[in-house]
C-alpha atoms as a PDB file:
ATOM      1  CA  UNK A   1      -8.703  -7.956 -19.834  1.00  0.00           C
ATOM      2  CA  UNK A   2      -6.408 -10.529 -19.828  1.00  0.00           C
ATOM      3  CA  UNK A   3      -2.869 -10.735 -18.422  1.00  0.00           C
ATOM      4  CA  UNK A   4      -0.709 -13.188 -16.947  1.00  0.00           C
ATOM      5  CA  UNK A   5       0.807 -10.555 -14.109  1.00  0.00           C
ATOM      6  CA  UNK A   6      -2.101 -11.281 -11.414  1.00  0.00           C
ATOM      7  CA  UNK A   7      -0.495  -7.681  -9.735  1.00  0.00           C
ATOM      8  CA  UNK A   8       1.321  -4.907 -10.600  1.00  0.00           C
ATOM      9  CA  UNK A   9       2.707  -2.198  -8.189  1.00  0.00           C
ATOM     10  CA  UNK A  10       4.492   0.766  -9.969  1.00  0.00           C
ATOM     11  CA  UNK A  11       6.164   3.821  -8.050  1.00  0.00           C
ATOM     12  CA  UNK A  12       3.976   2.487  -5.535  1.00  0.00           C
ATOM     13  CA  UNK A  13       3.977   5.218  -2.135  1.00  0.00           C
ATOM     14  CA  UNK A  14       1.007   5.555   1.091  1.00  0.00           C
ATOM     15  CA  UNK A  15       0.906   7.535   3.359  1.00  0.00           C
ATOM     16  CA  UNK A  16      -1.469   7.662   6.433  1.00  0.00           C
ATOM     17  CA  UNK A  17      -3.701  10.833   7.583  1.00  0.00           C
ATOM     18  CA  UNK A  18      -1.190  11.663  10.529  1.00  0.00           C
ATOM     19  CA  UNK A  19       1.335  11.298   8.106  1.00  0.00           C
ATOM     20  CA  UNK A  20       3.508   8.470   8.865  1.00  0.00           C
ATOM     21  CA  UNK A  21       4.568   6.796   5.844  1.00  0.00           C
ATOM     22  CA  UNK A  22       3.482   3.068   5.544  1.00  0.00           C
ATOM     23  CA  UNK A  23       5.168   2.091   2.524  1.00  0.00           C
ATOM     24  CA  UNK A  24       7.435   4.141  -0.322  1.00  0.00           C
ATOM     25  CA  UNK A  25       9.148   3.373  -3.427  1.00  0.00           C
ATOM     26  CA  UNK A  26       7.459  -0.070  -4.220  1.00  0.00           C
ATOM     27  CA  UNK A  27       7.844  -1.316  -7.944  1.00  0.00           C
ATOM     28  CA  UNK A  28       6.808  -4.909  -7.913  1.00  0.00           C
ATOM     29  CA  UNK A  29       5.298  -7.794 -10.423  1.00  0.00           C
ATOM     30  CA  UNK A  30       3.819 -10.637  -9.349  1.00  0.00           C
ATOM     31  CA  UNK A  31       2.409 -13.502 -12.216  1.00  0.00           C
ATOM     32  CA  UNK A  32      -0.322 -15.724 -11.577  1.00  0.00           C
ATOM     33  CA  UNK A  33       0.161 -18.598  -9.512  1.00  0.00           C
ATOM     34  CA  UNK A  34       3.300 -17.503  -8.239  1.00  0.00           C
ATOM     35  CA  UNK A  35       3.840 -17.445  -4.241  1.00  0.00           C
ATOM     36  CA  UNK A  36       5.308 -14.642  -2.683  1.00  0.00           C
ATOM     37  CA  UNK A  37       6.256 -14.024   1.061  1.00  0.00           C
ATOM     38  CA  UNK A  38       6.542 -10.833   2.486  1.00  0.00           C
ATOM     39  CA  UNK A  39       8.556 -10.344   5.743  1.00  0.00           C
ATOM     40  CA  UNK A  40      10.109  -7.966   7.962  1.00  0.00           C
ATOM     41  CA  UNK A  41      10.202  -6.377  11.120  1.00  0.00           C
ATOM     42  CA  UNK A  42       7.047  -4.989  13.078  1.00  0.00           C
ATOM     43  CA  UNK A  43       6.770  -1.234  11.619  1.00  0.00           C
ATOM     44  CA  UNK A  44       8.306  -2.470   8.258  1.00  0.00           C
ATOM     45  CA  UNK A  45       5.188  -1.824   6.351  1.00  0.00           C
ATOM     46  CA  UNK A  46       3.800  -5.458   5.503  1.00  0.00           C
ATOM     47  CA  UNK A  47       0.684  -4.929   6.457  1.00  0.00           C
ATOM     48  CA  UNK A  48       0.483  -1.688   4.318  1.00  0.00           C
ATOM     49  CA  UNK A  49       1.699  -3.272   1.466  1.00  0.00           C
ATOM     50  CA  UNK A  50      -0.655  -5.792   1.644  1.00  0.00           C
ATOM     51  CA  UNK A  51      -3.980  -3.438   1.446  1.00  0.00           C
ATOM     52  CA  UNK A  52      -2.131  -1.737  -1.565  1.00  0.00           C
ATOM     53  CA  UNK A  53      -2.063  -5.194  -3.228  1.00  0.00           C
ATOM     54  CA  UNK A  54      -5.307  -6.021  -2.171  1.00  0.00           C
ATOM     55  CA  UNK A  55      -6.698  -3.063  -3.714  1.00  0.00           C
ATOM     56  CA  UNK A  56      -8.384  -2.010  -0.079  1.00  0.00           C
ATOM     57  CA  UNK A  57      -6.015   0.964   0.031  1.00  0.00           C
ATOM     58  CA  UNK A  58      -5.261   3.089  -2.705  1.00  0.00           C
ATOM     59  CA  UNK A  59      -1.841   4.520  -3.142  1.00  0.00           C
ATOM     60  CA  UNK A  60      -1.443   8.162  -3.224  1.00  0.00           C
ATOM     61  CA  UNK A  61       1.328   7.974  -5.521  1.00  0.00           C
ATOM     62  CA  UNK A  62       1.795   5.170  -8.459  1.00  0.00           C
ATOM     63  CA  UNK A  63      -0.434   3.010  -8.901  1.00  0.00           C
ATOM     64  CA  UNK A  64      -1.691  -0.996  -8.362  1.00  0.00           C
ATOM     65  CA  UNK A  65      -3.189  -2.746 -10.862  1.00  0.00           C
ATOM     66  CA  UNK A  66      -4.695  -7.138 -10.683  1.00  0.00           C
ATOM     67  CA  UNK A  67      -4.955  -8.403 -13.477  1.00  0.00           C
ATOM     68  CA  UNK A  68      -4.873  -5.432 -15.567  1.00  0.00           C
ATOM     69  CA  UNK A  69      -7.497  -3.464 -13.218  1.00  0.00           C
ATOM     70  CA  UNK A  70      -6.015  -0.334 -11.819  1.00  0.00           C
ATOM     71  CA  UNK A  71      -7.270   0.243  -8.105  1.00  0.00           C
ATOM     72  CA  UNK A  72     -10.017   2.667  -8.141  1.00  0.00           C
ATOM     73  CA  UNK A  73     -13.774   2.873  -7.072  1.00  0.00           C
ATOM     74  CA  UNK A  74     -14.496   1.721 -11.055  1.00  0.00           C
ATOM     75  CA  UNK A  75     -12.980  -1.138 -10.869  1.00  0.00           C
ATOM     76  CA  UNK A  76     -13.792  -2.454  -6.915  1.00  0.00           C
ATOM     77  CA  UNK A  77     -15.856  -4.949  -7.865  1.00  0.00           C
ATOM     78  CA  UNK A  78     -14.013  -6.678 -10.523  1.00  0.00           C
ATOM     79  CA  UNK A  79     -10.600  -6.614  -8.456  1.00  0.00           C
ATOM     80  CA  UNK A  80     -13.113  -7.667  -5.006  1.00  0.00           C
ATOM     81  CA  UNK A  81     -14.199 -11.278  -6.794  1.00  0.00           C
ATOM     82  CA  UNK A  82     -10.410 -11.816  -7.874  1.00  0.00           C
ATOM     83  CA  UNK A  83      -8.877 -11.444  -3.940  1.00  0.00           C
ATOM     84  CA  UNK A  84      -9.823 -12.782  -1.003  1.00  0.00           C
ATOM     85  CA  UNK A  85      -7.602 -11.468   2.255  1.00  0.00           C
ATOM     86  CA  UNK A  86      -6.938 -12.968   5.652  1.00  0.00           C
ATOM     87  CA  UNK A  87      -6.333 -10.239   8.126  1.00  0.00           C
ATOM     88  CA  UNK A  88      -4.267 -11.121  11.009  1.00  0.00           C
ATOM     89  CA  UNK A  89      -6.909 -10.559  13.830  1.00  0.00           C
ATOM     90  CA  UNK A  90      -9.523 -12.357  12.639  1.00  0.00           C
ATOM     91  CA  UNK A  91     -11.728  -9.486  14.886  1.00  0.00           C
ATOM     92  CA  UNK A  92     -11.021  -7.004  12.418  1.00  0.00           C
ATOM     93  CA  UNK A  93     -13.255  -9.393   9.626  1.00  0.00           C
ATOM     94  CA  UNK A  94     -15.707 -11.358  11.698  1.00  0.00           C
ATOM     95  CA  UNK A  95     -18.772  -9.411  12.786  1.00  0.00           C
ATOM     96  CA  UNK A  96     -21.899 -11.405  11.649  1.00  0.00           C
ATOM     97  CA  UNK A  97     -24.438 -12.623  14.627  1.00  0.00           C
ATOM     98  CA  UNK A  98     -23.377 -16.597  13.699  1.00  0.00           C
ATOM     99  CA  UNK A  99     -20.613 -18.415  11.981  1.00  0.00           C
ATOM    100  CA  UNK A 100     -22.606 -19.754   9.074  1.00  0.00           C
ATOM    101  CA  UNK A 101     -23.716 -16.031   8.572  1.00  0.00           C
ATOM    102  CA  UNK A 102     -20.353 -15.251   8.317  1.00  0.00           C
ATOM    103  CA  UNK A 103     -19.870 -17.772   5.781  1.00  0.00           C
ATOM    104  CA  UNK A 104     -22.490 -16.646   3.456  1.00  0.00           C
ATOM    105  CA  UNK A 105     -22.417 -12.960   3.979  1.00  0.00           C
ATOM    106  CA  UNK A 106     -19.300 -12.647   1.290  1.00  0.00           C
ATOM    107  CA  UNK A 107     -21.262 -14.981  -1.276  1.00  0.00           C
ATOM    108  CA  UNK A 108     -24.566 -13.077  -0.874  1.00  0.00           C
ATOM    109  CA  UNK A 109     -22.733 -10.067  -1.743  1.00  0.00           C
ATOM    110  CA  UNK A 110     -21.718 -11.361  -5.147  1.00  0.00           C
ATOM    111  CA  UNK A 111     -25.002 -12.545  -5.801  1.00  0.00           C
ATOM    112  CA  UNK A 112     -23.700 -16.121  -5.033  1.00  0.00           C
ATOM    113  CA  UNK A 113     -27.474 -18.246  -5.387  1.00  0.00           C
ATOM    114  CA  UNK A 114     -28.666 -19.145  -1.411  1.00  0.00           C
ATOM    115  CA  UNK A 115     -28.791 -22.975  -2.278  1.00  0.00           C
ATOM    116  CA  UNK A 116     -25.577 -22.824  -3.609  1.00  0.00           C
ATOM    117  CA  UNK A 117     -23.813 -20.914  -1.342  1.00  0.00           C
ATOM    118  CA  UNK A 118     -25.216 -22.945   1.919  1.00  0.00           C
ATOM    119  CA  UNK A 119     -23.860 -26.120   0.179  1.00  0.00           C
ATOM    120  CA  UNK A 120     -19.876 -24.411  -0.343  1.00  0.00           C
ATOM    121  CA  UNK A 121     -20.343 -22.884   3.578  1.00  0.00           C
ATOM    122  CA  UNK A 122     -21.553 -26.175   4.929  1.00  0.00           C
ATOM    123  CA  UNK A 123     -18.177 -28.361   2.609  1.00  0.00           C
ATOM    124  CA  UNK A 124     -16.021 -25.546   3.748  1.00  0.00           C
ATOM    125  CA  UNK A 125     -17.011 -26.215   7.550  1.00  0.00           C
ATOM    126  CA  UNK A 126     -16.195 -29.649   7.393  1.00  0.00           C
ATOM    127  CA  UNK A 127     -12.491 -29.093   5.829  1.00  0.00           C
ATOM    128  CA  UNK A 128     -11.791 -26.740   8.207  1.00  0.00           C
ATOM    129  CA  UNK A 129     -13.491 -28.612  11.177  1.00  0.00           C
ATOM    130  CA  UNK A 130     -15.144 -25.886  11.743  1.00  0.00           C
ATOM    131  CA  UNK A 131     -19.284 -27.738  11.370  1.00  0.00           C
ATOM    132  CA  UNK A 132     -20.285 -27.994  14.828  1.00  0.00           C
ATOM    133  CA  UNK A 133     -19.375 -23.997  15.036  1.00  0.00           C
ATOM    134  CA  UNK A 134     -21.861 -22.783  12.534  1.00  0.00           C
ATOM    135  CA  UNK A 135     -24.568 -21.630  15.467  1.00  0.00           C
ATOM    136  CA  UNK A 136     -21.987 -19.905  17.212  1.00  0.00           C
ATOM    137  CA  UNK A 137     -21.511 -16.167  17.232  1.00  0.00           C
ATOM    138  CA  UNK A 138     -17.807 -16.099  15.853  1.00  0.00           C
ATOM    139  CA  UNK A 139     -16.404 -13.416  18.726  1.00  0.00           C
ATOM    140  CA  UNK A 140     -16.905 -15.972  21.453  1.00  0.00           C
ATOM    141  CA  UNK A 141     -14.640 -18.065  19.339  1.00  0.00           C
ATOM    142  CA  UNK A 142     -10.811 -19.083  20.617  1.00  0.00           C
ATOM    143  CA  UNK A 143      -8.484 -17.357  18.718  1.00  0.00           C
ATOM    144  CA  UNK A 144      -7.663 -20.364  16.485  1.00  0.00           C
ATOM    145  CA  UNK A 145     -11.728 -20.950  15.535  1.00  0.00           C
ATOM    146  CA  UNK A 146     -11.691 -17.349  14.371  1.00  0.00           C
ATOM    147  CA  UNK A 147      -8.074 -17.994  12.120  1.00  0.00           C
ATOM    148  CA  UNK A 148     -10.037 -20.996  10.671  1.00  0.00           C
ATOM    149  CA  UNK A 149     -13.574 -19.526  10.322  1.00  0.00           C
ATOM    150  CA  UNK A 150     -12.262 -16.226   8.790  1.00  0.00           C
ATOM    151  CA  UNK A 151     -10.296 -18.534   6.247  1.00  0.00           C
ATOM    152  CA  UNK A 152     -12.890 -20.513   4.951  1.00  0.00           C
ATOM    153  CA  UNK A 153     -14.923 -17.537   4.426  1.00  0.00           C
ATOM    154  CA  UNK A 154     -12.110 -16.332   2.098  1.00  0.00           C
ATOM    155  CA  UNK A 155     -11.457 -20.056   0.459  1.00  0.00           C
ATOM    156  CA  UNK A 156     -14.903 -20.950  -0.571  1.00  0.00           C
ATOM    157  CA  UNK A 157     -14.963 -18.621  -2.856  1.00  0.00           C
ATOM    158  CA  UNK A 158     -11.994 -19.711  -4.687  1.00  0.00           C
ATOM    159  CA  UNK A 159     -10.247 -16.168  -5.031  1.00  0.00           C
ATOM    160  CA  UNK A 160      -7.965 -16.220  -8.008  1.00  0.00           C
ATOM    161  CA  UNK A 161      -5.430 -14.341  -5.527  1.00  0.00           C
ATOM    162  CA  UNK A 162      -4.876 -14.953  -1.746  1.00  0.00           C
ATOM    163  CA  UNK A 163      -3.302 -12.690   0.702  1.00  0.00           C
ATOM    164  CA  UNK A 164      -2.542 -13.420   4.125  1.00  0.00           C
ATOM    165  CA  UNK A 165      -1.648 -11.292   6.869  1.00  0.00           C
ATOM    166  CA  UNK A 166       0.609 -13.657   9.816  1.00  0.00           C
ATOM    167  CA  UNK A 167      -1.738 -16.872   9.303  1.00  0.00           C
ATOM    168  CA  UNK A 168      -0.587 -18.712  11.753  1.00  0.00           C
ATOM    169  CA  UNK A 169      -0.055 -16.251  14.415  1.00  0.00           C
ATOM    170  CA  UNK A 170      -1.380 -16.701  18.218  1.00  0.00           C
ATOM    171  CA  UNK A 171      -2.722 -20.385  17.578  1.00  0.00           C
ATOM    172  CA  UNK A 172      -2.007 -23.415  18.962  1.00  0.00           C
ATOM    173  CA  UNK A 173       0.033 -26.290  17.393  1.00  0.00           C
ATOM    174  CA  UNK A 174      -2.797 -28.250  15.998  1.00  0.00           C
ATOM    175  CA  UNK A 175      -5.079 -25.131  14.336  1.00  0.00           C
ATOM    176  CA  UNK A 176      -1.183 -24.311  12.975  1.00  0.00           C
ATOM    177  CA  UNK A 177      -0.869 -27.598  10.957  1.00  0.00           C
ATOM    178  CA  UNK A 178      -4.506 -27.360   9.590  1.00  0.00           C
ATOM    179  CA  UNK A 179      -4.087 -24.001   8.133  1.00  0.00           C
ATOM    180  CA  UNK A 180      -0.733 -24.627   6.820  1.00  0.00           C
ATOM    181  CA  UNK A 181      -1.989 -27.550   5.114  1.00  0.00           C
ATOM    182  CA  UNK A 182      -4.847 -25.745   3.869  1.00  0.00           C
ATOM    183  CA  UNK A 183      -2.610 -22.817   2.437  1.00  0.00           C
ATOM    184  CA  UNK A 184      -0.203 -25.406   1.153  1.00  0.00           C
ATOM    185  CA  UNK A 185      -2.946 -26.952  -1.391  1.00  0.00           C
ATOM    186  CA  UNK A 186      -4.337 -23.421  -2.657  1.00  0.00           C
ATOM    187  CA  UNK A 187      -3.922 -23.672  -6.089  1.00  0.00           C
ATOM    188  CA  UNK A 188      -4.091 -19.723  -7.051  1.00  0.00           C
ATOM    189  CA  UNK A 189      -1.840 -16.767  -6.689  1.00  0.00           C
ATOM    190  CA  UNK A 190      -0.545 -16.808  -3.042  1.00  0.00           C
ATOM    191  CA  UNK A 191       0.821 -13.516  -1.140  1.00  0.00           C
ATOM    192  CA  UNK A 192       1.334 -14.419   2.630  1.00  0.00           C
ATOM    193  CA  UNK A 193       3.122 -11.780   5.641  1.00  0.00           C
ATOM    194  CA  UNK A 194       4.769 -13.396   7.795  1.00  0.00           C
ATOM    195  CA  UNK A 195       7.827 -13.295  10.399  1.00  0.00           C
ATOM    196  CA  UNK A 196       8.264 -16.636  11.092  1.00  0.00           C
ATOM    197  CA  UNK A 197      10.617 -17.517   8.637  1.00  0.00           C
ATOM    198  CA  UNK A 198      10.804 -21.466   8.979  1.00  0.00           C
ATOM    199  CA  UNK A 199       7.272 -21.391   7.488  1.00  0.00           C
ATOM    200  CA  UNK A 200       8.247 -19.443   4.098  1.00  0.00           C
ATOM    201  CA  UNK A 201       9.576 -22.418   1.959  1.00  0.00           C
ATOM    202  CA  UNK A 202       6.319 -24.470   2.783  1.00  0.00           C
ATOM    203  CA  UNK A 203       4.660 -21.282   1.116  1.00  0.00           C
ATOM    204  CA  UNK A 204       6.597 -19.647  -0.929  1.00  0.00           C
ATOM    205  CA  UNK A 205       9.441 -19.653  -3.959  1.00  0.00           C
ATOM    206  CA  UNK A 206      10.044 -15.772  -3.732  1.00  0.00           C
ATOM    207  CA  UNK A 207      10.720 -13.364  -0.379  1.00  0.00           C
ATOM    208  CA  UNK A 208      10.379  -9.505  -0.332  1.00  0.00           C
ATOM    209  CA  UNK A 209      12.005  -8.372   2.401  1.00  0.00           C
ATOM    210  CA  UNK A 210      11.105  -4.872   3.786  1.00  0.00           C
ATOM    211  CA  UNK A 211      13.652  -2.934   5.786  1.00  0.00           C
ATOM    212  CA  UNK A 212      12.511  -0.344   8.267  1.00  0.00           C
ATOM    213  CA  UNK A 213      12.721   2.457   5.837  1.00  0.00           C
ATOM    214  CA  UNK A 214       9.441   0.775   4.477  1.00  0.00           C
ATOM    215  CA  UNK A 215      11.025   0.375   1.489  1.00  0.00           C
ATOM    216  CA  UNK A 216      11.349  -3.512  -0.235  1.00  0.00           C
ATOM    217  CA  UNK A 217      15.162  -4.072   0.806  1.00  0.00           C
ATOM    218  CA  UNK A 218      15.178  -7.767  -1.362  1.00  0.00           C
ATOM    219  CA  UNK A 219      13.163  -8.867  -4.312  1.00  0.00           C
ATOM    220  CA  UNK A 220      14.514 -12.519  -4.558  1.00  0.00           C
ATOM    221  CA  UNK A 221      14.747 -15.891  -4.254  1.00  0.00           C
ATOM    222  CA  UNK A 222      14.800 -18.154  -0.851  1.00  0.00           C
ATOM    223  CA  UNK A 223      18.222 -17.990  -0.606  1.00  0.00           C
ATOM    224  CA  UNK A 224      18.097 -15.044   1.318  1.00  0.00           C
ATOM    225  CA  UNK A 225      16.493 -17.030   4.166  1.00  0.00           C
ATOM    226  CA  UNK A 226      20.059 -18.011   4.485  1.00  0.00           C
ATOM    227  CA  UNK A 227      21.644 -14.514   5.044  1.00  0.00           C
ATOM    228  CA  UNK A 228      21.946 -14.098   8.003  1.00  0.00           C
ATOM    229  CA  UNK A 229      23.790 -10.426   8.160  1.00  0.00           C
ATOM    230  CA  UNK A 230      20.718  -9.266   5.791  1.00  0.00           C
ATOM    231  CA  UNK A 231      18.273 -10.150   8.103  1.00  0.00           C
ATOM    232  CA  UNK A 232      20.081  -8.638  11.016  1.00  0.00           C
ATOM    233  CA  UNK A 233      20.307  -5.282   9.481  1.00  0.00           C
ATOM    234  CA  UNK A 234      16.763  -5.324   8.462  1.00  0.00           C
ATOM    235  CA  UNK A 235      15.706  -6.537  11.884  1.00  0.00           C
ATOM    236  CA  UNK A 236      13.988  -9.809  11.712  1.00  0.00           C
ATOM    237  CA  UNK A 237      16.597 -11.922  13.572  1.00  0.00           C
END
């Protein structure tokens, strides 16, 4: 099925089991190989909105669709080999004995051959200087490791779309400029959460901006990095 909208969000509302709702009233087009930053305050729902894009939560009303594929159990595995997400505790994604098993575990899944797949794990250590890691079990990792480790398990397999959840949150200074240059040379569709706002125009040529209704407040360009009463009343600064 071929489209150039990687993701489509119509009517787009979720709401969780207790029943707070995480995000309402989304209606939202992104093409392919467009970048897109997603910011707000803490509670505003970027994290939600993220799964729904993903296609890891379904919405219960409206619906998602990438590239063409609605989200629903029949189409998991077409919409799983198009995204790859970063969450933003790398705990909530690493849980393999070793970080090379964590490397290969995605590719085995899709049937990726062995040979091949140790050769992308092993090229994908090295650009993330992550090579002298791989015998390591990834939870006694420093927080920055884990960013890097759970991001080259995402890159090597060259996911059409990439969503990231705070990337460069809780690191240090020098694991911040590797990532940053690594997100800056993905060539695909690029969705990235984040609240620190100087980092957006590295990433990104369009801004949602949730308010804390959980509702998208903006759908626009980076010039509303510059309004500074917006961003007030929506809570980030």
């Amino acid at each position: 099925m071929k489209t150039d909208v990687a993701i489509e969000a119509k009517d787009v509302e979720y709401i969780y089991p207790d029943g707070t709702v995480g995000i309402s009233d989304v209606n939202l087009k992104i093409l392919e190989k467009e970048r897109i930053a997603i910011t707000g305050a803490n509670g505003s729902g970027k994290t939600t909105l993220l799964l729904l894009l993903s296609g890891l939560l379904k919405p219960h009303k409206g619906y998602v669709k990438v590239f063409g594929y609605e989200v629903n159990r029949k189409n998991t595995e077409q919409i799983r080999r198009s995204v790859g997400i970063v969450f933003q505790d790398p705990d909530d994604f690493l849980f393999n004995p070793t970080v090379r098993e964590e490397l290969l575990y995605t590719p085995a899944q899709l049937d990726m051959p062995y040979e091949e797949a140790i050769e992308v794990a092993e090229k994908y250590a090295k650009i993330f200087g992550i090579d002298k890691l791989l015998d390591k079990p990834p939870l006694r990792l420093s927080g920055g490791e884990k960013k890097k480790v759970a991001l080259a398990a995402v890159m090597m397999l060259k996911p059409k779309i990439l969503i990231l959840d705070e990337p460069t949150a809780n690191i240090d200074g020098k694991t911040r400029k590797r990532i940053v240059e690594m997100i800056e040379k993905f060539d695909g569709t690029l969705i990235i959460a984040t609240h620190e706002l100087d980092l957006i125009p590295k990433f990104a040529n369009r801004v949602i901006l949730l308010g804390m209704d959980r509702k998208m407040a903006v759908n626009g360009d980076l010039s509303i990095l510059d309004d500074k009463k917006l961003l007030e009343e929506v809570g980030i600064v």
